[in-house]
N, C-alpha and C. Protein backbone atom coordinates (compact mmCIF):
# COMPACT_ATOMS: atom_id res chain seq x y z
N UNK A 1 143.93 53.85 79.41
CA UNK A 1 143.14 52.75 79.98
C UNK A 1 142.23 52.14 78.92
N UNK A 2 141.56 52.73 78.36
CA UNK A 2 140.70 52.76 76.92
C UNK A 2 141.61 51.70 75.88
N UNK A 3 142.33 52.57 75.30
CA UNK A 3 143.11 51.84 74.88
C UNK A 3 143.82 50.60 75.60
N UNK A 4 144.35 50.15 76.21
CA UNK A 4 144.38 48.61 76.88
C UNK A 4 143.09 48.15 76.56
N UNK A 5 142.03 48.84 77.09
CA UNK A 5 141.17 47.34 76.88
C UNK A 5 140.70 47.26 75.35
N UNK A 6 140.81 48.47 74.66
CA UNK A 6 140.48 48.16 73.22
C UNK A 6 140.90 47.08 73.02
N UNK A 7 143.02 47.49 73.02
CA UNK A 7 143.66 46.06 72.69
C UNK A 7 143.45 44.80 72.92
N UNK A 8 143.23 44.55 74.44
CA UNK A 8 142.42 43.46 74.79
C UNK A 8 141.64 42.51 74.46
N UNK A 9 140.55 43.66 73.61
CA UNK A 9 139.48 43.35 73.27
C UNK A 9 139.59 42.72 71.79
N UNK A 10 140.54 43.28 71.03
CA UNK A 10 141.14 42.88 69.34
C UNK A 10 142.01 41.18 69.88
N UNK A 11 142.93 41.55 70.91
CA UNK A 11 143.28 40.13 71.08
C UNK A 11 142.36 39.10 71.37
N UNK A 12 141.97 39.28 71.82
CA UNK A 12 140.66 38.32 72.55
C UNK A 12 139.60 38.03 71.62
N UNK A 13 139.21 38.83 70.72
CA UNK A 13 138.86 38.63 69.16
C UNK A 13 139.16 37.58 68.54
N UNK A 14 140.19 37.87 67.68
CA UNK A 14 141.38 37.37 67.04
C UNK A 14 141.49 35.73 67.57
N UNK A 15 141.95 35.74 68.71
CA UNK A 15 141.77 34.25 69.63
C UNK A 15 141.00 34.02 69.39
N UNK A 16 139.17 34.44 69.79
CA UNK A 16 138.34 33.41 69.50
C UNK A 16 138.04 32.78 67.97
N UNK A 17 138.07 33.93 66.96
CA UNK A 17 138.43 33.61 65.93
C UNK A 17 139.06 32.52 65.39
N UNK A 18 140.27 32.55 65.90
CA UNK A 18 141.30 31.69 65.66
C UNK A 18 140.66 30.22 65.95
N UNK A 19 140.45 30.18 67.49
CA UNK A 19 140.01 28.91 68.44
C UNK A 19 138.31 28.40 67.40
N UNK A 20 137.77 29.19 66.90
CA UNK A 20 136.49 28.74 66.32
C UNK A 20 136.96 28.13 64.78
N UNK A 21 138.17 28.40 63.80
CA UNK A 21 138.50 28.26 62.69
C UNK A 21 139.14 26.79 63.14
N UNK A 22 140.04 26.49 64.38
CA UNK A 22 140.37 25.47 64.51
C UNK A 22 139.34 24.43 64.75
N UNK A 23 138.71 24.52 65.88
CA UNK A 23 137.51 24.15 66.74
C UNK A 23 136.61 23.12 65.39
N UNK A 24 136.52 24.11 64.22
CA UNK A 24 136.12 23.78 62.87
C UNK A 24 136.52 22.95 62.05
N UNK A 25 137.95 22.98 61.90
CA UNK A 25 138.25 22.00 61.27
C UNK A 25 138.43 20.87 62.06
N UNK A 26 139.02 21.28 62.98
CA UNK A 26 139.12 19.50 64.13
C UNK A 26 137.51 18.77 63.47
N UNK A 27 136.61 19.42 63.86
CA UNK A 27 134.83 18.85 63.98
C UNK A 27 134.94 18.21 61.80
N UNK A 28 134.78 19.36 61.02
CA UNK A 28 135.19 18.58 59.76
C UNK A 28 136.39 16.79 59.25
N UNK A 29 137.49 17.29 60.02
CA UNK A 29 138.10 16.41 60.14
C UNK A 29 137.53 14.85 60.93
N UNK A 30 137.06 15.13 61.82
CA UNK A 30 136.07 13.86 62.65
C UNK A 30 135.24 13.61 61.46
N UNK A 31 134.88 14.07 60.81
CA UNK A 31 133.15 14.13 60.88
C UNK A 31 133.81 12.95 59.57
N UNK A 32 134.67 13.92 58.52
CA UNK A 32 135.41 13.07 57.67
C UNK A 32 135.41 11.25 58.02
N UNK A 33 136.22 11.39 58.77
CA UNK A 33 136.88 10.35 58.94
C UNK A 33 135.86 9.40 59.51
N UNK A 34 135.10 9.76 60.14
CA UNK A 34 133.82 8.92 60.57
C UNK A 34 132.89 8.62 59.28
N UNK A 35 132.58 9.52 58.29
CA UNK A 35 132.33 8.49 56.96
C UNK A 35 132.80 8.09 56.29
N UNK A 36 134.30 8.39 56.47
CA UNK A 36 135.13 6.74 55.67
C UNK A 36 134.70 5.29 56.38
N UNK A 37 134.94 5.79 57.68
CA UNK A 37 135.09 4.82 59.00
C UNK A 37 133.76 3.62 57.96
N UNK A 38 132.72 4.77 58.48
CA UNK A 38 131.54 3.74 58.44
C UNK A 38 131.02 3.83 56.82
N UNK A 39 131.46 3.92 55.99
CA UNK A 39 131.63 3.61 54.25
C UNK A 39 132.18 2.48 54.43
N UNK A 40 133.74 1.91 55.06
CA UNK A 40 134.57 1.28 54.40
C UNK A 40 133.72 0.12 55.27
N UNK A 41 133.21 0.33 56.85
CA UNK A 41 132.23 -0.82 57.59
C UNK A 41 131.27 -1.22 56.60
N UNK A 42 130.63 -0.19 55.82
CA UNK A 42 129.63 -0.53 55.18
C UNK A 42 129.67 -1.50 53.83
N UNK A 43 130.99 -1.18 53.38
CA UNK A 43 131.42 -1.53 52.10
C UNK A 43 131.78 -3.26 52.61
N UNK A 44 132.04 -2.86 53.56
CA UNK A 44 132.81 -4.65 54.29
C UNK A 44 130.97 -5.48 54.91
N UNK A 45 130.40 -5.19 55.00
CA UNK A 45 128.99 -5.96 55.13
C UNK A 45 128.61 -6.08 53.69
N UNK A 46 128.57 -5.34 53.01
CA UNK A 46 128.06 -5.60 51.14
C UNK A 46 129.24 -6.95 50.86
């Protein structure tokens, strides 16, 4: 029984892990692209 939920507990780990490394880059990737966005707006008012 122990063991199940250890395992459980390593999967469920691992996942959030996983889901926070993605979660991360998605947010980097935005964040990116939103100061090109508003560079290249900016560059186009200069």
């Amino acid at each position: 029984m122990s063991e199940i939920a250890a395992q459980r507990g390593v999967v469920i780990g691992s996942a959030s892990r996983i889901g926070w490394a993605v979660a991360k880059g998605l947010a980097d990737g935005v964040l990116e692209d939103y100061i090109e966005r508003t560079h290249v707006d900016r560059m186009a008012c200069l």
